[in-house]
Protein backbone atom coordinates (compact mmCIF):
# COMPACT_ATOMS: atom_id res chain seq x y z
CA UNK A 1 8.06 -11.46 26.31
CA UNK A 2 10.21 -14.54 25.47
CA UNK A 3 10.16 -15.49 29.26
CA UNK A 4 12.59 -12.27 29.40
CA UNK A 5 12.26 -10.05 32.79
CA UNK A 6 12.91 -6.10 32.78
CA UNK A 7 16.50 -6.86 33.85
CA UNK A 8 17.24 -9.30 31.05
CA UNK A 9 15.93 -6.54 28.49
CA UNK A 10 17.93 -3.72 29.68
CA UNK A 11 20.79 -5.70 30.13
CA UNK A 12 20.48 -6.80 26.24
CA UNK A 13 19.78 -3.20 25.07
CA UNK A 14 23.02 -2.38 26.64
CA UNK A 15 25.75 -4.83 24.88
CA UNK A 16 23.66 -3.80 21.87
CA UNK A 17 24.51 -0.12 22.43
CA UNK A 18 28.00 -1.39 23.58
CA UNK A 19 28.54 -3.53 20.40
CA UNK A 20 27.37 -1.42 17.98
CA UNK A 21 27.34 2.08 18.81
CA UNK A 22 24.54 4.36 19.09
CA UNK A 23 25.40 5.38 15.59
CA UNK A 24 24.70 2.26 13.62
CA UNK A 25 21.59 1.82 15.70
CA UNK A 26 19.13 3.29 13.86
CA UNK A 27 20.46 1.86 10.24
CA UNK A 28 19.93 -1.89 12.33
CA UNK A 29 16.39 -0.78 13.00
CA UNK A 30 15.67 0.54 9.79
CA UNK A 31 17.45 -2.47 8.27
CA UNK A 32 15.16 -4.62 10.57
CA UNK A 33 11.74 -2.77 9.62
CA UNK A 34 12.84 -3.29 5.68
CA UNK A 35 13.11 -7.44 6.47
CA UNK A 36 9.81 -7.47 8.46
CA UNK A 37 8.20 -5.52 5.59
CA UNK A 38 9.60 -7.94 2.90
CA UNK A 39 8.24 -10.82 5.19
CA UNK A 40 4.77 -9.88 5.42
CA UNK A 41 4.34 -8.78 1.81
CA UNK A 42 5.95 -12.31 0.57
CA UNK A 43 3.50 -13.99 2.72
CA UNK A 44 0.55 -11.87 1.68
CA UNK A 45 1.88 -13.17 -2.01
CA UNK A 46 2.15 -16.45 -0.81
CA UNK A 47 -1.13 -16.48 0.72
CA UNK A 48 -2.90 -15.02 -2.53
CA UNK A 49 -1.40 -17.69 -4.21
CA UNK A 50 -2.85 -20.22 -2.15
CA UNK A 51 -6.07 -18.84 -2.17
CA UNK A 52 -6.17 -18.33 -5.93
CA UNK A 53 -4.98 -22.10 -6.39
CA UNK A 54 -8.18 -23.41 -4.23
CA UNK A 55 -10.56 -21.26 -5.63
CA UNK A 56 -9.60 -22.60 -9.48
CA UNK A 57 -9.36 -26.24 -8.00
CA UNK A 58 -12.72 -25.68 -6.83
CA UNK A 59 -14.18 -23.91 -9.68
CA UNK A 60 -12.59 -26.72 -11.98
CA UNK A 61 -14.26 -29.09 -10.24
């Protein structure tokens, strides 16, 4: 993953707990899985959009 080993992964999840608490974990994650969703539904949009734009270009000509 990323070139990362096990050590580099736990040692990252650690100043992560450290930094932010345990608390205010699970509102980063949540916060996280909200972007990601966004993401993929603009480029579904985006992607629909494309594929609408071809198919009139092509049907046009």
């Amino acid at each position: 993953m990323f070139g990362l080993g096990t050590q580099e992964i736990i040692l990252i999840c650690i100043v992560i707990l450290v930094l932010f608490g345990a608390k205010k974990i699970p509102e980063l994650m949540s916060g996280l899985g909200r972007g990601i969703k966004e993401f993929k539904k603009a480029s579904k949009d985006i992607e629909g959009e494309i594929t609408s734009a071809t198919t009139e270009e092509k049907k046009q000509s």
